[in-house]
N, C-alpha and C. Protein backbone atom coordinates (compact mmCIF):
# COMPACT_ATOMS: atom_id res chain seq x y z
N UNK A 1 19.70 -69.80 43.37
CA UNK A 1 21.04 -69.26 43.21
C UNK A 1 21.53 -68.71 44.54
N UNK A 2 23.16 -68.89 44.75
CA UNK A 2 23.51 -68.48 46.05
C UNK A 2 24.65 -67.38 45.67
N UNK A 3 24.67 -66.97 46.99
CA UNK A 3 26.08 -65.68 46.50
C UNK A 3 27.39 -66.46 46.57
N UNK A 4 27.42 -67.83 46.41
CA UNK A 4 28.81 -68.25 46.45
C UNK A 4 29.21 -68.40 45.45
N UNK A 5 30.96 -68.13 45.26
CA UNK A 5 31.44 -68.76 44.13
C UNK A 5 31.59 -69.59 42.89
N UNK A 6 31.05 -69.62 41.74
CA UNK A 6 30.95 -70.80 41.11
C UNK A 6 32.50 -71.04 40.34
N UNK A 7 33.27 -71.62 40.59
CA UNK A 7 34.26 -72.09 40.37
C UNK A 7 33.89 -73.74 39.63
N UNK A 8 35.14 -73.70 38.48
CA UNK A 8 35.00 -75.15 37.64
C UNK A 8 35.99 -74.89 37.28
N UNK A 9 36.27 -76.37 36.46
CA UNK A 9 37.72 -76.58 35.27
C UNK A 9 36.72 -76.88 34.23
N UNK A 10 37.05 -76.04 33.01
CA UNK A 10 36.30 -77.07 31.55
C UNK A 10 37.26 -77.93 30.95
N UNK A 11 36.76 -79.07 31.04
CA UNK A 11 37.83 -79.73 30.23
C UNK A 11 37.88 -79.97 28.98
N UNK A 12 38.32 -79.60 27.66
CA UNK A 12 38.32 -79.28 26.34
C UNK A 12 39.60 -80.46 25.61
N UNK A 13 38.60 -81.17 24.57
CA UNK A 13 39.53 -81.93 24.12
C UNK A 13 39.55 -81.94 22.82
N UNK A 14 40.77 -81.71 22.25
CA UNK A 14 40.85 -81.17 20.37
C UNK A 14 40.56 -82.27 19.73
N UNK A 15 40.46 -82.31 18.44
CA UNK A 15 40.27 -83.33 17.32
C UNK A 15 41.42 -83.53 16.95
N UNK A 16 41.67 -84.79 16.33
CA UNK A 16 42.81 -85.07 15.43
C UNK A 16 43.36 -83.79 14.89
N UNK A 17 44.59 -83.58 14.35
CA UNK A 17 44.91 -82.23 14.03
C UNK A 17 44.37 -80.88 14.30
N UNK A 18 43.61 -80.74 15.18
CA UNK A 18 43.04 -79.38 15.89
C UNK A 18 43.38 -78.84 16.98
N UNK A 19 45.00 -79.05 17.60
CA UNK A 19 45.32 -79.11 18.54
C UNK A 19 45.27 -77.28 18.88
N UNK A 20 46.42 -76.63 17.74
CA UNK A 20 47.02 -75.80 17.82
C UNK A 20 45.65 -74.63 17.45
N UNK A 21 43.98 -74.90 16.85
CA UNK A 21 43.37 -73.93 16.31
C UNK A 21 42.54 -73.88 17.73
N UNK A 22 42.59 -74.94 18.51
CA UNK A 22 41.76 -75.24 19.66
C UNK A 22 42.27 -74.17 20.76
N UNK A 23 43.68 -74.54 20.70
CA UNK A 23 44.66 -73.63 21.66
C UNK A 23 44.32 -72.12 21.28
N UNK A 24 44.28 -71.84 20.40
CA UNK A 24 44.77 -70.38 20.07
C UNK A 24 43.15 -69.99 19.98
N UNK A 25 41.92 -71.15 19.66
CA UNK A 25 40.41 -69.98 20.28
C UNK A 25 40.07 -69.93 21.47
N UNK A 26 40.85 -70.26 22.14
CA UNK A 26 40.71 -70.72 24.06
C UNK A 26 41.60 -69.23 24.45
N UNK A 27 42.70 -69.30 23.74
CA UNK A 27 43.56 -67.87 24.10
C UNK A 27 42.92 -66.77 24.20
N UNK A 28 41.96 -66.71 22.72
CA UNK A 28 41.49 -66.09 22.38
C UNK A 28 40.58 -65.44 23.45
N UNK A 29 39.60 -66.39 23.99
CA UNK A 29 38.73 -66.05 25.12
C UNK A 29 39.40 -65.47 26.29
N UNK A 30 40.89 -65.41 26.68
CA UNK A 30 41.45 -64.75 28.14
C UNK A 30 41.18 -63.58 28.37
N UNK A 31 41.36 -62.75 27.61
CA UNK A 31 41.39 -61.12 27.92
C UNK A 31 39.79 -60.84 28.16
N UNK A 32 39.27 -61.01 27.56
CA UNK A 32 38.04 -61.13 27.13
C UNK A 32 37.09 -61.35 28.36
N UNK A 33 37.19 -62.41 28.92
CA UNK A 33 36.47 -63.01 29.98
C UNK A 33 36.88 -62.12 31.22
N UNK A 34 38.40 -62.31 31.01
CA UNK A 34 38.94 -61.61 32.20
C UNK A 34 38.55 -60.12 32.89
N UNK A 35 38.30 -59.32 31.49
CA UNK A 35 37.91 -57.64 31.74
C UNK A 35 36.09 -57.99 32.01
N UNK A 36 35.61 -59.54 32.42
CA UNK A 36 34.13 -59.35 32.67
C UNK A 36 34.04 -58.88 34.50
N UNK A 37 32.94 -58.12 34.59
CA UNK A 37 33.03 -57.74 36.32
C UNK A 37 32.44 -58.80 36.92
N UNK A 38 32.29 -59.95 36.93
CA UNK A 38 31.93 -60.79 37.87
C UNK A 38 33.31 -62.25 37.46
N UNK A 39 34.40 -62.03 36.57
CA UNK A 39 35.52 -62.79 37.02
C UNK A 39 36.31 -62.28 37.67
N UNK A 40 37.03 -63.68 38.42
CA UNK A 40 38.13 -63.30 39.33
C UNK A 40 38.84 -64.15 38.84
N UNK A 41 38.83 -65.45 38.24
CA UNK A 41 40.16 -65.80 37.01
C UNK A 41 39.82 -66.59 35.94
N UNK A 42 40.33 -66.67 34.97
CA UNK A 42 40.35 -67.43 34.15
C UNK A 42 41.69 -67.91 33.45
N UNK A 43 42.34 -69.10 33.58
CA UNK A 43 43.24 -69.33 33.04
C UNK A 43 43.05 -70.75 32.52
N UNK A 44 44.13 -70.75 31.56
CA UNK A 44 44.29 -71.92 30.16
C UNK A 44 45.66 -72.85 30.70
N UNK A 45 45.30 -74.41 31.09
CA UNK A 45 46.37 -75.37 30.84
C UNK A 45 46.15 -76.37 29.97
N UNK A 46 47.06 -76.90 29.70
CA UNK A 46 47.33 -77.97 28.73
C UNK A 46 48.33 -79.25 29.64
N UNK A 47 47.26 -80.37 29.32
CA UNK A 47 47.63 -81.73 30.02
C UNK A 47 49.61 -81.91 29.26
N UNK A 48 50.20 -81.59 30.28
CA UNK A 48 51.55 -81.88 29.44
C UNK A 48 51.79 -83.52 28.84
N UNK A 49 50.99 -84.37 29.61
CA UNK A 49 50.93 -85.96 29.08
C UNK A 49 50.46 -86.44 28.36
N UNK A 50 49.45 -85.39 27.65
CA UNK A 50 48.37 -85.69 26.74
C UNK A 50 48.05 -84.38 25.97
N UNK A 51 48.85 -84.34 24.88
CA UNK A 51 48.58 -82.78 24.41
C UNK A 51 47.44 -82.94 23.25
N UNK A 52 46.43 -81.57 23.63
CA UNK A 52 45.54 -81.48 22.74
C UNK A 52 45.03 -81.48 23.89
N UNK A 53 44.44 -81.64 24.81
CA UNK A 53 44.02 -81.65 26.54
C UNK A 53 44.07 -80.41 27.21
N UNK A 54 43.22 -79.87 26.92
CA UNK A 54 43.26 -78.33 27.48
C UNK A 54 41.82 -78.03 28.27
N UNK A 55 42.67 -77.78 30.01
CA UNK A 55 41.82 -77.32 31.05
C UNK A 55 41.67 -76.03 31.28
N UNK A 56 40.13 -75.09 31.47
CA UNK A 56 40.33 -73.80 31.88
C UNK A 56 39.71 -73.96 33.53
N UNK A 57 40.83 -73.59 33.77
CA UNK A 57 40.49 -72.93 35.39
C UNK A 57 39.09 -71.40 35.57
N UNK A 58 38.28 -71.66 36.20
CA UNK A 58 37.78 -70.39 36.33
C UNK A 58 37.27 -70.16 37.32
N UNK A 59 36.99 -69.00 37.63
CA UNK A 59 35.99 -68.51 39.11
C UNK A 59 35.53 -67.58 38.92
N UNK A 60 33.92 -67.54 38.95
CA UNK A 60 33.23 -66.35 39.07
C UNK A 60 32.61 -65.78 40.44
N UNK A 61 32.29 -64.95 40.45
CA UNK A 61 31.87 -64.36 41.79
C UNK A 61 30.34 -65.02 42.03
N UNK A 62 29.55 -65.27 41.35
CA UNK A 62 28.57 -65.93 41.87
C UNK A 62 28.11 -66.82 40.41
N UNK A 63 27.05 -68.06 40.43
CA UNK A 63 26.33 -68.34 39.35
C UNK A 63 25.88 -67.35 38.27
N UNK A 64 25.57 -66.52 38.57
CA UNK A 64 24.57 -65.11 37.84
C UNK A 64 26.06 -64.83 36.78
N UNK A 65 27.21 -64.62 37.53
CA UNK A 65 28.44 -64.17 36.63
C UNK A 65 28.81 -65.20 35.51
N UNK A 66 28.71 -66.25 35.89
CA UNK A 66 29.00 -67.08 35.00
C UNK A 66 28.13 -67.44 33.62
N UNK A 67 26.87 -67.53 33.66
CA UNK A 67 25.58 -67.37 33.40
C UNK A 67 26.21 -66.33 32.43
N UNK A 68 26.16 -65.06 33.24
CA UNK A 68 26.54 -63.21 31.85
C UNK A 68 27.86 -64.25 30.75
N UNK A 69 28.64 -64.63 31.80
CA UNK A 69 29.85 -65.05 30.61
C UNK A 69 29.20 -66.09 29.64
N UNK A 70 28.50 -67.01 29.74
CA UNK A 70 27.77 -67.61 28.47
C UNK A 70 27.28 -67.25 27.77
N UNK A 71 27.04 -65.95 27.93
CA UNK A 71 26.28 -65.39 27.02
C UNK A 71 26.94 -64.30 26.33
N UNK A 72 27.92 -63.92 26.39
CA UNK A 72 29.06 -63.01 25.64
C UNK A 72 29.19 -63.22 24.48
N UNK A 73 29.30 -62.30 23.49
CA UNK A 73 29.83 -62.65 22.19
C UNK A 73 31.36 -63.69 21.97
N UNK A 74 32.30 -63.49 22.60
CA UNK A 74 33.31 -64.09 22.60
C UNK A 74 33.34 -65.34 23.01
N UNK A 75 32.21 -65.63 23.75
CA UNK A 75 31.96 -67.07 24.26
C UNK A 75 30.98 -68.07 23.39
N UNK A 76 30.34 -66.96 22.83
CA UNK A 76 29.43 -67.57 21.72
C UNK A 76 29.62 -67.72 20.05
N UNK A 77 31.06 -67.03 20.12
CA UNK A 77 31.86 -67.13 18.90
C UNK A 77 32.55 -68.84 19.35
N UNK A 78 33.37 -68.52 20.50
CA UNK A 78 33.77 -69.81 20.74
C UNK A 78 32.89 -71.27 20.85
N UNK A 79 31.95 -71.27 21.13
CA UNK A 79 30.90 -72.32 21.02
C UNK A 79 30.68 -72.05 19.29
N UNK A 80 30.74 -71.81 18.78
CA UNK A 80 29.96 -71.83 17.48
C UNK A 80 31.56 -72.63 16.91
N UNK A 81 32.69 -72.48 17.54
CA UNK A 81 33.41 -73.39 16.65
C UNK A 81 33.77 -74.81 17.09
N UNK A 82 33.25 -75.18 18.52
CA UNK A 82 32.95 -76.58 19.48
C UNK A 82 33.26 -77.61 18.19
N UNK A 83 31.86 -77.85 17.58
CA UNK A 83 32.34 -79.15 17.06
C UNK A 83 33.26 -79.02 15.59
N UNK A 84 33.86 -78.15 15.12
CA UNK A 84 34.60 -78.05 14.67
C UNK A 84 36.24 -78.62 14.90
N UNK A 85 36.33 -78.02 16.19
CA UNK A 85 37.42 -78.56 17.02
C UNK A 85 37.91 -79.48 17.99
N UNK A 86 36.48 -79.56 18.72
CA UNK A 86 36.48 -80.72 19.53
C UNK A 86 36.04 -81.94 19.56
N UNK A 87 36.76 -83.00 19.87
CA UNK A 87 36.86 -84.85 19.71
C UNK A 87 35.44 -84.87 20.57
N UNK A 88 34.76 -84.52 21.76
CA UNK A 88 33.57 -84.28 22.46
C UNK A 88 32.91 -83.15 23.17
N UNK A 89 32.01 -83.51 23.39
CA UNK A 89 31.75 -82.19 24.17
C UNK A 89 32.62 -81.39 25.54
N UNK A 90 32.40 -80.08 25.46
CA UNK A 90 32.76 -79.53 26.63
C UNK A 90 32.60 -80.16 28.44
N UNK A 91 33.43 -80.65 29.16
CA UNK A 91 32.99 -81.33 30.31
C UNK A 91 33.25 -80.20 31.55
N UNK A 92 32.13 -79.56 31.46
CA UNK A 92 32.53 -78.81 33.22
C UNK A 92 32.18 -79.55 34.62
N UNK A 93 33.09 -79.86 34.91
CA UNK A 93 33.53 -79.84 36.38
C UNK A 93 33.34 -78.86 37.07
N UNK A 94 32.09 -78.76 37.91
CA UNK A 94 32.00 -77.88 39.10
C UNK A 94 32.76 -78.17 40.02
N UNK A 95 33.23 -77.47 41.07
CA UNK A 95 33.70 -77.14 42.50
C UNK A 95 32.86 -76.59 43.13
N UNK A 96 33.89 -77.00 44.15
CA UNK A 96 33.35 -76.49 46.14
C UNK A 96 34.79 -76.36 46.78
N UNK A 97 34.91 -75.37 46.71
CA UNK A 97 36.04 -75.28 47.74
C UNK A 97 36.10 -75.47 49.16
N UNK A 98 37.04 -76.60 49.74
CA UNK A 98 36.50 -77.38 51.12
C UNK A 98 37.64 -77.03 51.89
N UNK A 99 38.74 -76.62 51.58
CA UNK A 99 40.18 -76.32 52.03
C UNK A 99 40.71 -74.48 52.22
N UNK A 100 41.39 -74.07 52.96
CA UNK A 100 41.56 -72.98 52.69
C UNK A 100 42.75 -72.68 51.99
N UNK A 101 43.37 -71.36 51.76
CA UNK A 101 43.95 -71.70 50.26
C UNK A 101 45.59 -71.47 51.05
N UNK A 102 45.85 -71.78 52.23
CA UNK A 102 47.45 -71.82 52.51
C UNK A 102 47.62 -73.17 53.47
């Protein structure tokens, strides 16, 4: 493990009619994650071309932070409703940030 950033997008894809229960347990997780001390963001988009397509942006301060957030109640409420809602599994996309940010 390194002290760098672990930054990803999850990419989350609803089931037939599970668009709107998918959306609203993803919401659910913002505040939540956000008040954890090793995030620095977490935010929720939705593919406007493809709805039901919902990406979370995130960045933690190191692996170790991200790691605590899997293991949260609120994260493990949300996994417990995965295949309920979702057409496949969760796809995280790691990063590396190679650019600076202006």
């Amino acid at each position: 493990m390194t002290d760098e950033q672990f930054l990803s997008t999850a990419v989350l894809k609803a089931k037939e009619g599970k668009r709107t229960a998918l959306k609203e347990a993803l919401l659910q997780l913002i505040n939540p994650t956000r008040s954890e001390p090793g995030c620095l963001y977490y935010i929720l988009f939705e593919d406007k071309n493809n709805a039901g397509t919902f990406y979370m942006r995130e960045a933690f301060k190191d692996t170790a932070a991200f790691e605590f957030h899997t293991q949260t109640i609120h994260f493990k409420n949300f996994a417990a409703q995965v295949d309920e809602l979702m057409s496949e599994p969760i796809q995280l996309v790691e990063l590396k940030q190679v650019s600076d940010t202006e």
